[in-house]
N, C-alpha and C. Protein backbone atom coordinates (compact mmCIF):
# COMPACT_ATOMS: atom_id res chain seq x y z
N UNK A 1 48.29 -36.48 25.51
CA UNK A 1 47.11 -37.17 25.04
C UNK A 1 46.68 -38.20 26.07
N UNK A 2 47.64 -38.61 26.84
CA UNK A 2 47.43 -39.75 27.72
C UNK A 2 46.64 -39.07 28.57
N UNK A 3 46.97 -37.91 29.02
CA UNK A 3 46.94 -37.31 30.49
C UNK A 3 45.20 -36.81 30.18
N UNK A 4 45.28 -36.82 29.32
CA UNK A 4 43.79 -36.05 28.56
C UNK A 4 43.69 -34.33 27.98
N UNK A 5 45.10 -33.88 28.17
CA UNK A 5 45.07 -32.48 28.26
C UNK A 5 45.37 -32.38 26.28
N UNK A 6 44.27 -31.64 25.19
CA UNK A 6 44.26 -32.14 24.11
C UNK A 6 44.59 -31.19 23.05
N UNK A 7 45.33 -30.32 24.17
CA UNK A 7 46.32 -28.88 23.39
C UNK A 7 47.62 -29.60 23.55
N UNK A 8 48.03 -30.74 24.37
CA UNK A 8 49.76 -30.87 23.87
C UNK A 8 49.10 -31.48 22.20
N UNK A 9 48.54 -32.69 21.95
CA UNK A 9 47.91 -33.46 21.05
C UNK A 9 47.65 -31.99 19.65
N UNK A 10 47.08 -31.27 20.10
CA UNK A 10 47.16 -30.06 18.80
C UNK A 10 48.61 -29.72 18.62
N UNK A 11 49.48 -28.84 19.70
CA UNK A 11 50.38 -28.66 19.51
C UNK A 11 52.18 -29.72 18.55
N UNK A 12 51.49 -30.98 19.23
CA UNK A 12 52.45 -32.27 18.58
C UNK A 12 51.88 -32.72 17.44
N UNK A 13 50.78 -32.31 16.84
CA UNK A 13 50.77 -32.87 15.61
C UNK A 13 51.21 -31.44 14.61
N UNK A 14 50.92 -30.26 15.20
CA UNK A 14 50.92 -28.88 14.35
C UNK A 14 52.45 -29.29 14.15
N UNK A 15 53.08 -29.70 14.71
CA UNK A 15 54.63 -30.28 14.59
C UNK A 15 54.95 -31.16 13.45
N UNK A 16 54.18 -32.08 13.88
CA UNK A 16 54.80 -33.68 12.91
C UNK A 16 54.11 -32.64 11.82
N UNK A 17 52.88 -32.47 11.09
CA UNK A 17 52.62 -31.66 9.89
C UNK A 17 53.38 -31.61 9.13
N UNK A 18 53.75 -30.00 10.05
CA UNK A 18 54.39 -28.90 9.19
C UNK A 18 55.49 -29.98 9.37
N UNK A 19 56.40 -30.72 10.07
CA UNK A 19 57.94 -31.29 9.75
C UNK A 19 57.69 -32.04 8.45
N UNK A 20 56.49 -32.78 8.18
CA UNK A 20 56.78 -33.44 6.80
C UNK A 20 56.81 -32.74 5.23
N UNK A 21 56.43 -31.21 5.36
CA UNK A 21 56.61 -30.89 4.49
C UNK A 21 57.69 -30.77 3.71
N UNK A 22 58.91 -30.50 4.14
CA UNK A 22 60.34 -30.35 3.85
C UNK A 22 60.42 -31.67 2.88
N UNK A 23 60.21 -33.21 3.14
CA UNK A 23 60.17 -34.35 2.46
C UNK A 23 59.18 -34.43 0.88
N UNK A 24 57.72 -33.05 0.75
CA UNK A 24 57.40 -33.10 -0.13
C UNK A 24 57.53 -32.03 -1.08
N UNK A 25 58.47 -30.72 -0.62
CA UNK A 25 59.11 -29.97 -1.19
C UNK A 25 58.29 -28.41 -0.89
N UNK A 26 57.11 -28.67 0.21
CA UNK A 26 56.31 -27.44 0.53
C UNK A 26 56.85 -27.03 1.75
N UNK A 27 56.43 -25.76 2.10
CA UNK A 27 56.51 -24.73 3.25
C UNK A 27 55.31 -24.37 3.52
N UNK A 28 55.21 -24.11 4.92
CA UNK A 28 53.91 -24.20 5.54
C UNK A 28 53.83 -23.07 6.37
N UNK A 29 52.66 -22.75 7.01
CA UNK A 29 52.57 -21.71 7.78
C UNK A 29 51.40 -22.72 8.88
N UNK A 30 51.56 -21.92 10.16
CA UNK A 30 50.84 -22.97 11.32
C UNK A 30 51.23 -21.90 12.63
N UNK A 31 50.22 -21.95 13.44
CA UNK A 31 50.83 -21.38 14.99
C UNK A 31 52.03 -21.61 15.09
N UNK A 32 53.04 -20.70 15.92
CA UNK A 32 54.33 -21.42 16.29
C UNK A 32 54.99 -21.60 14.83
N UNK A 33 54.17 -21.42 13.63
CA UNK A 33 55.19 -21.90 12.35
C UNK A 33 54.92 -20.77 11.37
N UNK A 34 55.41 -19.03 11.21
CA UNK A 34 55.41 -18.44 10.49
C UNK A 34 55.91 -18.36 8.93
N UNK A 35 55.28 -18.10 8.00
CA UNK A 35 55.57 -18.16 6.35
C UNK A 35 55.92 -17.16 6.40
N UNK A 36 56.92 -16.65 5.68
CA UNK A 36 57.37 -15.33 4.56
C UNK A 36 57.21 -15.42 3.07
N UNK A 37 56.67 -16.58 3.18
CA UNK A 37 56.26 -17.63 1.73
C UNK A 37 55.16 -16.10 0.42
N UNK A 38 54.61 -15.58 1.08
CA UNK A 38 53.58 -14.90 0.81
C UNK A 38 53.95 -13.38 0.77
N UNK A 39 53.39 -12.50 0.37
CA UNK A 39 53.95 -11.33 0.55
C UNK A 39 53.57 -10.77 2.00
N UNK A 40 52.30 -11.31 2.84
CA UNK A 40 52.08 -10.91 3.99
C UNK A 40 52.42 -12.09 4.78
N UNK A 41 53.44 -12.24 5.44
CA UNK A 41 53.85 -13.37 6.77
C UNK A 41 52.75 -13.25 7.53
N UNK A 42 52.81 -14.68 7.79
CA UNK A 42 51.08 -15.21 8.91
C UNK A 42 51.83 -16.16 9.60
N UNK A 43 51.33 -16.40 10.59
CA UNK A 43 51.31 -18.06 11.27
C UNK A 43 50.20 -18.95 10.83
N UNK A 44 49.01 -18.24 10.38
CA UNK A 44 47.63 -19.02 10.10
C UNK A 44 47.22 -17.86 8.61
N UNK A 45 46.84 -18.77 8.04
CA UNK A 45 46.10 -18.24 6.55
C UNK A 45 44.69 -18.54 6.48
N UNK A 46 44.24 -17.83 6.15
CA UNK A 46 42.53 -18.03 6.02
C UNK A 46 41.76 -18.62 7.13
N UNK A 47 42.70 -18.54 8.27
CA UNK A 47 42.40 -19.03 9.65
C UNK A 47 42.18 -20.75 9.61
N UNK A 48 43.15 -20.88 8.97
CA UNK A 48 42.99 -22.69 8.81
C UNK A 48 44.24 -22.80 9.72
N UNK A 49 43.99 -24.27 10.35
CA UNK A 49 45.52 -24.32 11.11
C UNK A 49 46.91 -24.64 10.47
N UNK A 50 46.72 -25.46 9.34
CA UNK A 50 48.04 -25.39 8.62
C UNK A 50 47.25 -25.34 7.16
N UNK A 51 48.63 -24.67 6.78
CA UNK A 51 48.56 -24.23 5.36
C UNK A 51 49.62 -24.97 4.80
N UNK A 52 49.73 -25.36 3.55
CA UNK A 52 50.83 -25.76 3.10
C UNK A 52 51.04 -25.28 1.40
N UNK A 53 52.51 -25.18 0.95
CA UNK A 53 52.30 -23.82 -0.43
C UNK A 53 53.70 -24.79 -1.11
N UNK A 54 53.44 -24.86 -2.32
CA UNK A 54 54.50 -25.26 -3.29
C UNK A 54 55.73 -23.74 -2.79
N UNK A 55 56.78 -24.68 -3.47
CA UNK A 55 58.15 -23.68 -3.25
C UNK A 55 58.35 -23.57 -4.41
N UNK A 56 58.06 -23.71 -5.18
CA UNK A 56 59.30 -23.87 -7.27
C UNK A 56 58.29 -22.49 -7.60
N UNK A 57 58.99 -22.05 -8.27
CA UNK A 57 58.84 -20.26 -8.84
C UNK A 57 58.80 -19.40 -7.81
N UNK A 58 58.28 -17.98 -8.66
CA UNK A 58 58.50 -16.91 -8.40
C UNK A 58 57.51 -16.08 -7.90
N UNK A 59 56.30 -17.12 -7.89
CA UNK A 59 55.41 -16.00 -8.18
C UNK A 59 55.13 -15.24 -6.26
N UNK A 60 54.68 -14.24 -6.15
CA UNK A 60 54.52 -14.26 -4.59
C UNK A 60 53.91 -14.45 -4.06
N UNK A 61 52.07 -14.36 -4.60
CA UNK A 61 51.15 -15.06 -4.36
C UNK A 61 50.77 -16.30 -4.75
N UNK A 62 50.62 -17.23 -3.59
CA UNK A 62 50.58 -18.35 -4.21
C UNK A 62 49.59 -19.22 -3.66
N UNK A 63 48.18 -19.75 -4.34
CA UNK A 63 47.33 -20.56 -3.53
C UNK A 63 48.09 -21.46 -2.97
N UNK A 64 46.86 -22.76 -1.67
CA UNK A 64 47.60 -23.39 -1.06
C UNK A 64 47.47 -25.08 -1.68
N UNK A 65 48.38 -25.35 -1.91
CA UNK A 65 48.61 -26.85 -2.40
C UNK A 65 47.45 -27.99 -1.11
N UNK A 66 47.44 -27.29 0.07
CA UNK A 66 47.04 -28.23 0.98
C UNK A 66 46.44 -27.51 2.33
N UNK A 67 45.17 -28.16 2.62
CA UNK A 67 44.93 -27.21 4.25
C UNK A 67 44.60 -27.99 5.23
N UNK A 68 45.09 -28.15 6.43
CA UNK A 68 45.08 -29.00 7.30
C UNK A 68 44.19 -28.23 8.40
N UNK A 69 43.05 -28.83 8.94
CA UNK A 69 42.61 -28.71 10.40
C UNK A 69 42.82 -29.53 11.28
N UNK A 70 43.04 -29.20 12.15
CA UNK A 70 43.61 -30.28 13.80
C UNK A 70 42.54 -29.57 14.95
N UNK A 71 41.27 -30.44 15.02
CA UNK A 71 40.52 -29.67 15.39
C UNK A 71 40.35 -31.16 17.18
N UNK A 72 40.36 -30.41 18.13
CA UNK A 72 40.61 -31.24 19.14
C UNK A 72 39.34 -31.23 20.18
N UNK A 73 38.23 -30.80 19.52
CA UNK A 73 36.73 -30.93 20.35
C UNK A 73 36.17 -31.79 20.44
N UNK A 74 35.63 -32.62 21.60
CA UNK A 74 34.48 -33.72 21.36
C UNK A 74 33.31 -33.39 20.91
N UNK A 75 33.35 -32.25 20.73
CA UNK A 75 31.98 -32.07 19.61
C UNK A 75 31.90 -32.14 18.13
N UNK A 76 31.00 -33.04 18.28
CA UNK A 76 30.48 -33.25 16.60
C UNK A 76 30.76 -32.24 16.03
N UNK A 77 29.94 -31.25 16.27
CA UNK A 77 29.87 -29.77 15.42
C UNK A 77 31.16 -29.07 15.05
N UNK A 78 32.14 -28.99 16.49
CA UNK A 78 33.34 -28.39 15.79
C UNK A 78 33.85 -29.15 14.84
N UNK A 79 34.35 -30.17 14.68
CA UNK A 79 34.85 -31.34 13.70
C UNK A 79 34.24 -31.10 12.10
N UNK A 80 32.89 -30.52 12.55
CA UNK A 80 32.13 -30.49 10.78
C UNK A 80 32.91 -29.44 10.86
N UNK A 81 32.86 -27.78 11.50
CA UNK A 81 33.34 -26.54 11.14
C UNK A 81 34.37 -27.09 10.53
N UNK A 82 35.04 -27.97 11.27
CA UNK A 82 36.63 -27.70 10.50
C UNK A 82 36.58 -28.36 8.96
N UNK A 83 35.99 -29.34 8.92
CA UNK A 83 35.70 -29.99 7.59
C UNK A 83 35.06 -28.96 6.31
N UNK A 84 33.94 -28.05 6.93
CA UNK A 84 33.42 -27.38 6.00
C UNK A 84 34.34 -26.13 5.88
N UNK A 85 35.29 -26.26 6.81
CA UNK A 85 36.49 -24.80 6.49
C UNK A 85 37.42 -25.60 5.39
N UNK A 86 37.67 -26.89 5.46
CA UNK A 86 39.01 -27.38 4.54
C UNK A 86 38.27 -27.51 3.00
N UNK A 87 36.66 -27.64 3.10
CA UNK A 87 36.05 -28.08 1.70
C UNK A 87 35.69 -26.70 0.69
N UNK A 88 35.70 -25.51 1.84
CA UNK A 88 36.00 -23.93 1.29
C UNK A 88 37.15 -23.83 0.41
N UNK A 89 38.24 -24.76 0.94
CA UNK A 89 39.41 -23.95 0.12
C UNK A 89 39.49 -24.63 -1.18
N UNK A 90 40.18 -24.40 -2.13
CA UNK A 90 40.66 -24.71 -3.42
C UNK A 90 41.92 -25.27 -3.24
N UNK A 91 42.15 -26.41 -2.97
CA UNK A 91 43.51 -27.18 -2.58
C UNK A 91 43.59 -28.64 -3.30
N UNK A 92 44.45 -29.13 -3.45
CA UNK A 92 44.60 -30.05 -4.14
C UNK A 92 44.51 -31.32 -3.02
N UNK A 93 45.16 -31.05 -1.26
CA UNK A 93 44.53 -31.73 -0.44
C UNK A 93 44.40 -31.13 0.91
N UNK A 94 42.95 -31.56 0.98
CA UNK A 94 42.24 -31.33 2.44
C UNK A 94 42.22 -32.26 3.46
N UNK A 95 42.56 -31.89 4.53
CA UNK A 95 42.58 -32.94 5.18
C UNK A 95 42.46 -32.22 7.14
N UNK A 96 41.12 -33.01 7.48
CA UNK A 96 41.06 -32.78 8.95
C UNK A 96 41.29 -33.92 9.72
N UNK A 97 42.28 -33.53 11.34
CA UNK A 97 42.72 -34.33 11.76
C UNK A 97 41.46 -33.76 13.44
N UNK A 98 41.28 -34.96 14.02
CA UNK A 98 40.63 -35.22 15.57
C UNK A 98 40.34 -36.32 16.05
N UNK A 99 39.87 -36.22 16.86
CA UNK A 99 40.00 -37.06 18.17
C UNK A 99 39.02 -37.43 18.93
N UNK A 100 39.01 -38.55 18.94
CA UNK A 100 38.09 -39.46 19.78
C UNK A 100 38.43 -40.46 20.73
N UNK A 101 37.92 -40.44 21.99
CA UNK A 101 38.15 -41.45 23.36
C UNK A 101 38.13 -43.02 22.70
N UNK A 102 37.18 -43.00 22.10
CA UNK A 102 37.11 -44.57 21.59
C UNK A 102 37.12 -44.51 19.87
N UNK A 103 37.65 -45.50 19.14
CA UNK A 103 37.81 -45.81 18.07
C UNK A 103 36.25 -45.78 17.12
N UNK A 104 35.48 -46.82 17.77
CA UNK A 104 33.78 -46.64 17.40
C UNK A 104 33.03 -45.58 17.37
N UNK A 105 33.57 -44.29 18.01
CA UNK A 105 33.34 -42.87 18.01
C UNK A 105 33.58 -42.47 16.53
N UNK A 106 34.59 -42.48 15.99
CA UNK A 106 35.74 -42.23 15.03
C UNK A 106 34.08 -42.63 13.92
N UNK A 107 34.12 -43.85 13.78
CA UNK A 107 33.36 -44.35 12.62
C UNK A 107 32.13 -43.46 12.52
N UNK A 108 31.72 -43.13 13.76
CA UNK A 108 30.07 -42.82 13.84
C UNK A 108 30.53 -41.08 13.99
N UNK A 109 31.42 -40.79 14.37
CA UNK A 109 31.60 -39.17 13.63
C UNK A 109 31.67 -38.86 12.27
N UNK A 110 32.34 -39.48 11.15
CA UNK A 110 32.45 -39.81 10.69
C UNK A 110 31.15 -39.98 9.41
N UNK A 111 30.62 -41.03 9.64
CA UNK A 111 29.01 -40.75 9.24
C UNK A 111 28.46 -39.50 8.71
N UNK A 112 28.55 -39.14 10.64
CA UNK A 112 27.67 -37.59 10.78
C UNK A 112 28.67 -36.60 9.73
N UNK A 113 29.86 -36.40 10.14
CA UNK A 113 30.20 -35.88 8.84
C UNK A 113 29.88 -35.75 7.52
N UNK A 114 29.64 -37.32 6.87
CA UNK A 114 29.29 -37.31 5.59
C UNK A 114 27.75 -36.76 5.83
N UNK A 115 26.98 -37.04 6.21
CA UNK A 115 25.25 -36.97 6.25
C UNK A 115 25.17 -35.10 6.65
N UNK A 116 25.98 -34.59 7.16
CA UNK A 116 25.97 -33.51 8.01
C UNK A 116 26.48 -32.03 6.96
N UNK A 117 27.88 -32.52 6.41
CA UNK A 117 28.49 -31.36 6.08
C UNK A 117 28.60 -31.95 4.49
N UNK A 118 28.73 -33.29 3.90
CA UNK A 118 29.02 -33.28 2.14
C UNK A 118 28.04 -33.48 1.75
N UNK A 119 27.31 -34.19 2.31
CA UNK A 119 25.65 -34.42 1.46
C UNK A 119 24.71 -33.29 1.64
N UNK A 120 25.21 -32.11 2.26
CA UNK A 120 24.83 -30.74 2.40
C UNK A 120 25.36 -30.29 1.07
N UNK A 121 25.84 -30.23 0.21
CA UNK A 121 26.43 -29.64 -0.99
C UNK A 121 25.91 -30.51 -2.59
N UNK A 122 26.00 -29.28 -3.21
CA UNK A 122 25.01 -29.29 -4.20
C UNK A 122 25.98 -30.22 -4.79
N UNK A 123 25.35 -31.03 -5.77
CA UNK A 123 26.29 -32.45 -6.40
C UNK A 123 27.04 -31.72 -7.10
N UNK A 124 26.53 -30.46 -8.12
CA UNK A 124 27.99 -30.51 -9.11
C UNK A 124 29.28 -29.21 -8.05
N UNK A 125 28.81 -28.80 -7.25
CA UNK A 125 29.79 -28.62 -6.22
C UNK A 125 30.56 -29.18 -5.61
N UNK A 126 30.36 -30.40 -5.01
CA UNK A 126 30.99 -31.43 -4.73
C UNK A 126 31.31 -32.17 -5.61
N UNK A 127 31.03 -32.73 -6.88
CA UNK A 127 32.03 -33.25 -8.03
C UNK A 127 32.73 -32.72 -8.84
N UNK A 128 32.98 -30.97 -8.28
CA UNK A 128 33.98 -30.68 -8.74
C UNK A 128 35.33 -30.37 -7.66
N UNK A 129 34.57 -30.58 -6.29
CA UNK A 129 35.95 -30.06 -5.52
C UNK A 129 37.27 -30.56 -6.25
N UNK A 130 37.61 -31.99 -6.51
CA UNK A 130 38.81 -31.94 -7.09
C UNK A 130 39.84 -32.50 -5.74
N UNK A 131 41.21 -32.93 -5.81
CA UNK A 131 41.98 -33.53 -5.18
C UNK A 131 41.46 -34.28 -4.29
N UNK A 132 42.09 -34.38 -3.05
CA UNK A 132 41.23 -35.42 -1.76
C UNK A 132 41.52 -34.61 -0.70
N UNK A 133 40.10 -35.04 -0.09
CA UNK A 133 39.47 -35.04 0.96
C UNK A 133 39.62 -36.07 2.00
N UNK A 134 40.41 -36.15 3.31
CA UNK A 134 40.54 -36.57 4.26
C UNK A 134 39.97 -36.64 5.44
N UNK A 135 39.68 -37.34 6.28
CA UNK A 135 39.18 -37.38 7.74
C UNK A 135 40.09 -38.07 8.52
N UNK A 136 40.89 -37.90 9.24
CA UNK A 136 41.92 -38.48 10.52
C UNK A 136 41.36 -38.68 11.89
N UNK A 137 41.18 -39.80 12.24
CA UNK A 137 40.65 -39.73 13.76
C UNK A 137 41.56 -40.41 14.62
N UNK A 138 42.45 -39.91 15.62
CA UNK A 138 42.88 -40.74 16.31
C UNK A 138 42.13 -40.78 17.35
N UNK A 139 42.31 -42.33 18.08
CA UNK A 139 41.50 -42.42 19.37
C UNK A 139 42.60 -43.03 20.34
N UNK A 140 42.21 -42.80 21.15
CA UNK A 140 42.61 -43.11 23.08
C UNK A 140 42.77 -44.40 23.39
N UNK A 141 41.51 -45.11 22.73
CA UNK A 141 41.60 -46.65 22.80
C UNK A 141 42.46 -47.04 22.01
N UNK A 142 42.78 -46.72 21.36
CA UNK A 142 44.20 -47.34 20.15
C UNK A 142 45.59 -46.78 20.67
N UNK A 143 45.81 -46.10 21.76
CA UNK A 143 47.26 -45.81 22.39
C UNK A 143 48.22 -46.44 22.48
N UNK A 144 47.80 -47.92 22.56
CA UNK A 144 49.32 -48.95 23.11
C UNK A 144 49.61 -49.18 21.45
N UNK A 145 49.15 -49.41 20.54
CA UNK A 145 49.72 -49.71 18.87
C UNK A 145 50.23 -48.12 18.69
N UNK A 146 50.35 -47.17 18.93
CA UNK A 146 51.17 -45.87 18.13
C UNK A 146 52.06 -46.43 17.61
N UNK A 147 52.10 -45.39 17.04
CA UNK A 147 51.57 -44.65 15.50
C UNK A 147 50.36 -45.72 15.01
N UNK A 148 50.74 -46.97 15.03
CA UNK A 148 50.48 -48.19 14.02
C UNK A 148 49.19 -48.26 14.59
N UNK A 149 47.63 -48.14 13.85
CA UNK A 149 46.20 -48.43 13.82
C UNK A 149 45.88 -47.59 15.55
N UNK A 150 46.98 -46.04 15.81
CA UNK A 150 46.12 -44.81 16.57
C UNK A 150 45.01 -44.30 15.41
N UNK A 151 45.98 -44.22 14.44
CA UNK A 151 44.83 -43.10 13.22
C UNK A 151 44.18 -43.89 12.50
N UNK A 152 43.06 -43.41 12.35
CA UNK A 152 42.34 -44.40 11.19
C UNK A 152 41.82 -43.06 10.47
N UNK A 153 41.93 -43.84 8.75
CA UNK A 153 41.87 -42.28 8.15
C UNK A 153 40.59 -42.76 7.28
N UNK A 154 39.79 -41.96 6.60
CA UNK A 154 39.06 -42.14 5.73
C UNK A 154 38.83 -40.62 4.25
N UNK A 155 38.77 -41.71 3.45
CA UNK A 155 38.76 -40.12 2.20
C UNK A 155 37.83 -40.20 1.61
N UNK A 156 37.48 -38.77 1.05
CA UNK A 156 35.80 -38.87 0.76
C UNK A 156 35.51 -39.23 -0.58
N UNK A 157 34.45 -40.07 -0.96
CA UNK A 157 34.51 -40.18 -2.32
C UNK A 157 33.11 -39.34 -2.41
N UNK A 158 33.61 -38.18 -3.51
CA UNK A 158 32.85 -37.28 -3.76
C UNK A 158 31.64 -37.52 -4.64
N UNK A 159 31.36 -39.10 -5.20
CA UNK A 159 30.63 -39.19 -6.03
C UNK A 159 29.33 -39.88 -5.46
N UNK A 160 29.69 -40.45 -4.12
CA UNK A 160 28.82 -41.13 -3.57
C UNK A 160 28.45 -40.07 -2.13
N UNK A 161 29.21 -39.28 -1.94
CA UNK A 161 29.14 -38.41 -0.75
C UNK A 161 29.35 -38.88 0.41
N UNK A 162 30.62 -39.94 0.82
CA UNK A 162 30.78 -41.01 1.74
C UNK A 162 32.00 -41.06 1.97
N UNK A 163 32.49 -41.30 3.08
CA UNK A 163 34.02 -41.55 3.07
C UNK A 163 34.35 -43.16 2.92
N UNK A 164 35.32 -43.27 2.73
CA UNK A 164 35.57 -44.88 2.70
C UNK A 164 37.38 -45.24 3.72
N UNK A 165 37.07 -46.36 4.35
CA UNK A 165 38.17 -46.58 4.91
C UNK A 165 38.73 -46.59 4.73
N UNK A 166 40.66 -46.66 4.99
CA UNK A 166 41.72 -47.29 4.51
C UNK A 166 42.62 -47.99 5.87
């Protein structure tokens, strides 16, 4: 991430991810991270970059508890794709992770997101998605605090069509 090259930065977070699932009792599927979870083994499901799937029962098909994009373009536009790919699924949480040179980027992508891809959706569509909706931005200018205030996250409140800080 330092160097600017922003496939290690995909590749090291497709990591940390999928490693925290084990702590919330899911199994995941991701490049580099194949499921047998399913009756058809994937690395990628519905072409999202991580998937994540409850473990308790039997059943073999099993929707996904959670869908993660790690989308690493300075373009606006890819960042919505990935957002309007995580707001497709039926998950309890969505959540896209990217990247910005400067922190003030982050906010004003962000925006465009909400104005761009949720306030594009019909209200009782969007008040019913259901669980949460995430936006992750780490930036470049926030490098020397890692972990601590790299990410700044925001979740969408579906009623106002806006994300809000945390």
């Amino acid at each position: 991430m330092q160097d600017g090259v922003l496939k290690h930065w995909t590749q090291a977070l497709t990591g940390i991810v999928i490693g925290t699932f084990g702590e919330m009792g899911w199994r995941g599927a991701a490049r580099a991270h194949k499921s047998d979870l399913l009756p058809v083994s994937r690395s990628e499901y519905l072409a999202l970059d991580v998937v994540a799937f409850e473990t308790v029962g039997d059943r073999r098909w099993r929707f996904p508890l959670a869908a993660f994009e790690l989308e690493n373009s300075p373009a606006d536009d890819f960042v919505a794709y990935a957002l309007w790919k995580v707001l497709c699924v039926r998950a309890s949480l969505r959540v896209v992770f990217c990247y910005r040179r400067d922190a003030r980027e982050g906010a004003e992508l962000v925006r465009h997101l909400a104005e761009e891809v949720v306030q594009s959706m019909e209200i009782p569509t969007r008040s019913g998605l259901g669980g949460e909706t995430l936006v992750i931005v780490g930036s470049r200018s926030d490098t020397d605090t890692f972990p601590y205030g790299f990410f700044k996250n925001w979740t969408l409140d579906a009623n106002t069509a806006r994300f809000r800080r945390h």
